[in-house]
N, C-alpha and C. Protein backbone atom coordinates (compact mmCIF):
# COMPACT_ATOMS: atom_id res chain seq x y z
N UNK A 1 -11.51 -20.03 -0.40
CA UNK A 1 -11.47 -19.11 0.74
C UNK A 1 -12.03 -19.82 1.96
N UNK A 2 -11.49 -19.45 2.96
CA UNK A 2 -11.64 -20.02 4.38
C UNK A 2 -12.66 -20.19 4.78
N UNK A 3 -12.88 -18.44 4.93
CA UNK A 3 -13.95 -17.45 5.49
C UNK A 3 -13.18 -16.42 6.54
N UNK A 4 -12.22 -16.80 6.97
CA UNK A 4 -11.43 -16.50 8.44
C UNK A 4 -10.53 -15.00 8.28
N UNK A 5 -10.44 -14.20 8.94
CA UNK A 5 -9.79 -13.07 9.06
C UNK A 5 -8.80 -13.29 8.98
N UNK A 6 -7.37 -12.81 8.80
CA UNK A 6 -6.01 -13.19 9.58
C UNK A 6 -5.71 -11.85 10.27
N UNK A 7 -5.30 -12.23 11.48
CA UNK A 7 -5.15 -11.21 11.80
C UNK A 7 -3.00 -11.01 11.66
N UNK A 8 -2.74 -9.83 11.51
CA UNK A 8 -1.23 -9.48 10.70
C UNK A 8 -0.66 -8.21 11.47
N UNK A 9 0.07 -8.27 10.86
CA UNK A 9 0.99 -6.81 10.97
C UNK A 9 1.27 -6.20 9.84
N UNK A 10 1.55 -4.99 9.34
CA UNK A 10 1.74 -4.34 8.38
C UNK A 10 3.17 -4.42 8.31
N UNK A 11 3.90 -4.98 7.18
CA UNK A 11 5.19 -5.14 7.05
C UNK A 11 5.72 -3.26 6.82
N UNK A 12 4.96 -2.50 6.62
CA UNK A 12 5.41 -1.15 6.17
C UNK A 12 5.35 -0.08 7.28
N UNK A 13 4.65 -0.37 8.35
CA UNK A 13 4.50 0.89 9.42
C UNK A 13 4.20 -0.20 11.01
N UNK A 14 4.38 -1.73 10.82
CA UNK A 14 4.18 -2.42 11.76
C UNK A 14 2.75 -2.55 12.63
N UNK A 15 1.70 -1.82 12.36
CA UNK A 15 0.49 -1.38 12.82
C UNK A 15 -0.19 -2.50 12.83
N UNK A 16 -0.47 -2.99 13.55
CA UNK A 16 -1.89 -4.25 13.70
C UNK A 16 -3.06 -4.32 12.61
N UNK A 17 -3.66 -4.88 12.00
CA UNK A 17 -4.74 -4.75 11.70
C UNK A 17 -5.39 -6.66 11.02
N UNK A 18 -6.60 -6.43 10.47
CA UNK A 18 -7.11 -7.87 10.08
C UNK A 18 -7.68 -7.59 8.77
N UNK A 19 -7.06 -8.50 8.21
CA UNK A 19 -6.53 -8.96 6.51
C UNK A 19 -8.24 -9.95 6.10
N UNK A 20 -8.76 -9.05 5.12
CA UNK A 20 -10.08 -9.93 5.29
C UNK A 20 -10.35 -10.27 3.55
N UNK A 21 -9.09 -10.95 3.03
CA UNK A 21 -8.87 -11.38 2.10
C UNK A 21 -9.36 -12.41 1.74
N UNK A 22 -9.45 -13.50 2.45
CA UNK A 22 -9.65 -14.76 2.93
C UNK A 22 -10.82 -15.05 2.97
N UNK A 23 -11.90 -14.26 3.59
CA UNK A 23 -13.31 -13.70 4.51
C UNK A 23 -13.99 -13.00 2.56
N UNK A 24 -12.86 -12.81 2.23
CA UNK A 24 -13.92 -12.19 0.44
C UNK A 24 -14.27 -10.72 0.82
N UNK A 25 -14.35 -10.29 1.75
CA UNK A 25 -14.41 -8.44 1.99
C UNK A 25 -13.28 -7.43 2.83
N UNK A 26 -12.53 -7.48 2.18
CA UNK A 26 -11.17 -7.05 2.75
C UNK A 26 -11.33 -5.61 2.87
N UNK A 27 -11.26 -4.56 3.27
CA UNK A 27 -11.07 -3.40 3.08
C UNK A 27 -10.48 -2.70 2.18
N UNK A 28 -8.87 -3.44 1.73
CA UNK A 28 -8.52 -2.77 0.48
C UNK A 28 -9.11 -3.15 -0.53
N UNK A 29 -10.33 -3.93 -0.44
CA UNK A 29 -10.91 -4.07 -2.04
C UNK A 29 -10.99 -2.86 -2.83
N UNK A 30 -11.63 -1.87 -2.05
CA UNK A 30 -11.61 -0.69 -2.13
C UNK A 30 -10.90 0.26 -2.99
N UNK A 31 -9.64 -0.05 -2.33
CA UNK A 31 -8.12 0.61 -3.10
C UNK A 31 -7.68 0.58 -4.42
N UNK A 32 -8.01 1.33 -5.26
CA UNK A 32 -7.00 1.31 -6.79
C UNK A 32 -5.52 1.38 -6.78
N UNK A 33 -4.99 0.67 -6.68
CA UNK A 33 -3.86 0.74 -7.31
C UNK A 33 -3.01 0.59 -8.08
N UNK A 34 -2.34 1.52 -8.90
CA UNK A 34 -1.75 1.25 -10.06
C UNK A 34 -0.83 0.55 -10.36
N UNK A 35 -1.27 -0.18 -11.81
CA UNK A 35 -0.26 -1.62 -11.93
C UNK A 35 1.68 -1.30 -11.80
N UNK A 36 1.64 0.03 -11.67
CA UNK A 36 3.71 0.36 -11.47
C UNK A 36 3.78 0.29 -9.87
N UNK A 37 2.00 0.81 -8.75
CA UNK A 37 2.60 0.82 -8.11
C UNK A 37 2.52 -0.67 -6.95
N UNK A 38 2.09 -1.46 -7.86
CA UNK A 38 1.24 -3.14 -7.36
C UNK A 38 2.10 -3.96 -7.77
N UNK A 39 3.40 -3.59 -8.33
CA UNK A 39 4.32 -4.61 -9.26
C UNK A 39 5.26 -4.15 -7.89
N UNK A 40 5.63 -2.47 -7.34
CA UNK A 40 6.25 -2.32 -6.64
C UNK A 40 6.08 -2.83 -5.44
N UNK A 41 5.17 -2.68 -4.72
CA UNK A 41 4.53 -3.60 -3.39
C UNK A 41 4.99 -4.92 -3.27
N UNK A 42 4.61 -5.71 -4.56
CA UNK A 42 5.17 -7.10 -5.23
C UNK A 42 6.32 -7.99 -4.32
N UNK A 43 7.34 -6.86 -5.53
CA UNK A 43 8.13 -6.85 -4.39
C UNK A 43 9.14 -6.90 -3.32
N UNK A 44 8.63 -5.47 -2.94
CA UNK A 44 9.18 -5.04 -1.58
C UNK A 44 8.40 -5.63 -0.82
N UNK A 45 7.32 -6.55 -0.89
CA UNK A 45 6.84 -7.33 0.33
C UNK A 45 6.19 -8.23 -0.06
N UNK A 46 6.82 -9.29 -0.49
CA UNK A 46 5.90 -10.53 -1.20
C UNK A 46 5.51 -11.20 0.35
N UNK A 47 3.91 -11.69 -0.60
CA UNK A 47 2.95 -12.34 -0.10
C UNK A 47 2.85 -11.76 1.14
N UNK A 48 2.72 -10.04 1.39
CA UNK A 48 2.15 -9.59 3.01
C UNK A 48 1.11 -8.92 2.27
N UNK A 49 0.11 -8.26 3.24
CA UNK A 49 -0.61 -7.54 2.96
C UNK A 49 0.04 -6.10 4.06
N UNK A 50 -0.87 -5.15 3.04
CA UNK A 50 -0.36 -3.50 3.95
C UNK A 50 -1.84 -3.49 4.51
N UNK A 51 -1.46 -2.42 5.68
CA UNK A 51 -2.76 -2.10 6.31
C UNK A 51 -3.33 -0.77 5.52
N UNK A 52 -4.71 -0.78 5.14
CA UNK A 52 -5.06 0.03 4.42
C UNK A 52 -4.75 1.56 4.59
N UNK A 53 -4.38 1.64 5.65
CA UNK A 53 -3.58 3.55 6.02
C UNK A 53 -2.42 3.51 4.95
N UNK A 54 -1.58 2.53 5.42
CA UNK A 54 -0.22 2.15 4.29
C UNK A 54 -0.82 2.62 2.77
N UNK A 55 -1.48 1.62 2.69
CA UNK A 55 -1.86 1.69 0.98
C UNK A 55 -2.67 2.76 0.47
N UNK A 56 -3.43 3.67 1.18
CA UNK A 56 -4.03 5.18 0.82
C UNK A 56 -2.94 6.05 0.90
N UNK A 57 -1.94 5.85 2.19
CA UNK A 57 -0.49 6.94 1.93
C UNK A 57 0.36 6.43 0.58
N UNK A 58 0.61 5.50 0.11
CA UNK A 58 1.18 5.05 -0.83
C UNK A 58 0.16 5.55 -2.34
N UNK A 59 -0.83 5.31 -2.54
CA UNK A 59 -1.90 5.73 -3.58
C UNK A 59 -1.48 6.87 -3.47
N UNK A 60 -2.07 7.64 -2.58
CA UNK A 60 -1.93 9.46 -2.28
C UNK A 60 -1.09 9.99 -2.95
N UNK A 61 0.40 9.10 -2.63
CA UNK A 61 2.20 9.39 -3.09
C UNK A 61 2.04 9.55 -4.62
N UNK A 62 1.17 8.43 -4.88
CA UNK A 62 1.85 7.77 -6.10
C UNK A 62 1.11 9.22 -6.97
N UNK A 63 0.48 9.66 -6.82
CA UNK A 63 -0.93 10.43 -7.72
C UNK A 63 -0.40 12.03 -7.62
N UNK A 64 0.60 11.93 -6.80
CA UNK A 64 1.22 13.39 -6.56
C UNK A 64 1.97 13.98 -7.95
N UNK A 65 1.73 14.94 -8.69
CA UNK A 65 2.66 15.14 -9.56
C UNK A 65 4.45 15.43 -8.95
N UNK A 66 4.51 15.20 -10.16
CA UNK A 66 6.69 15.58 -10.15
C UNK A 66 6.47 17.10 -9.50
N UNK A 67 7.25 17.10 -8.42
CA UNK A 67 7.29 18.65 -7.58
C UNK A 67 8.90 19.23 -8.68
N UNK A 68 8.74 20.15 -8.79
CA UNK A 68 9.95 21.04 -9.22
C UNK A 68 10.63 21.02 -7.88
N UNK A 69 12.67 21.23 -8.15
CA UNK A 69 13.02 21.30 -6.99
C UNK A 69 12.94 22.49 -6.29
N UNK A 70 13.34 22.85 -5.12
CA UNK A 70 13.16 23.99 -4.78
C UNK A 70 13.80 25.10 -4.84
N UNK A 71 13.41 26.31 -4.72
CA UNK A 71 14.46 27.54 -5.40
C UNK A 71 15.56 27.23 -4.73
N UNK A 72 16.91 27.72 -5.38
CA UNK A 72 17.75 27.41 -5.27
C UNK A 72 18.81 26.68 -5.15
N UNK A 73 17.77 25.27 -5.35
CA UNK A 73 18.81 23.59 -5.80
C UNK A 73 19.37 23.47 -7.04
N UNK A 74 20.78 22.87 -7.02
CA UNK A 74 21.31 22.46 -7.95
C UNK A 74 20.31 22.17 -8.74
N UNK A 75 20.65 21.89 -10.26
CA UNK A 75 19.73 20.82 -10.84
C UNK A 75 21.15 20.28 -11.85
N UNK A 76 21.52 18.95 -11.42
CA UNK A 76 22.41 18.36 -11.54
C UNK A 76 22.15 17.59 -12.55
């Protein structure tokens, strides 16, 4: 490790932020994410990092149960 920030863009919502991966205290250290949804990230965006808003809306998603459809949809 460097030590050095990078500073990036979020390949997923384009938002600025600094990647402190490098530096050993990143913010998403933080973040659990599950190995279906860390294989998916993989990738749909190899070797970027998301800005941690990205990756708490994505966690959030992932943790949501199966919604039933809504009254009156097909169920095909």
């Amino acid at each position: 490790m460097n030590g050095a920030l990078l500073d990036t863009n979020c390949p997923r919502c384009g938002g600025s932020f600094a990647c402190g991966a490098n530096a050993g205290h990143c913010d998403c250290f933080g973040i659990r994410l599950t190995d279906r949804l860390r294989t998916a990230l993989a990738a749909q965006y190899p070797n970027r990092c998301l800005c941690v808003r990205c990756l708490r809306e994505l966690v959030d998603a992932a943790e949501l149960p199966d919604q039933p459809p809504p009254p009156g949809a097909s169920q095909a």
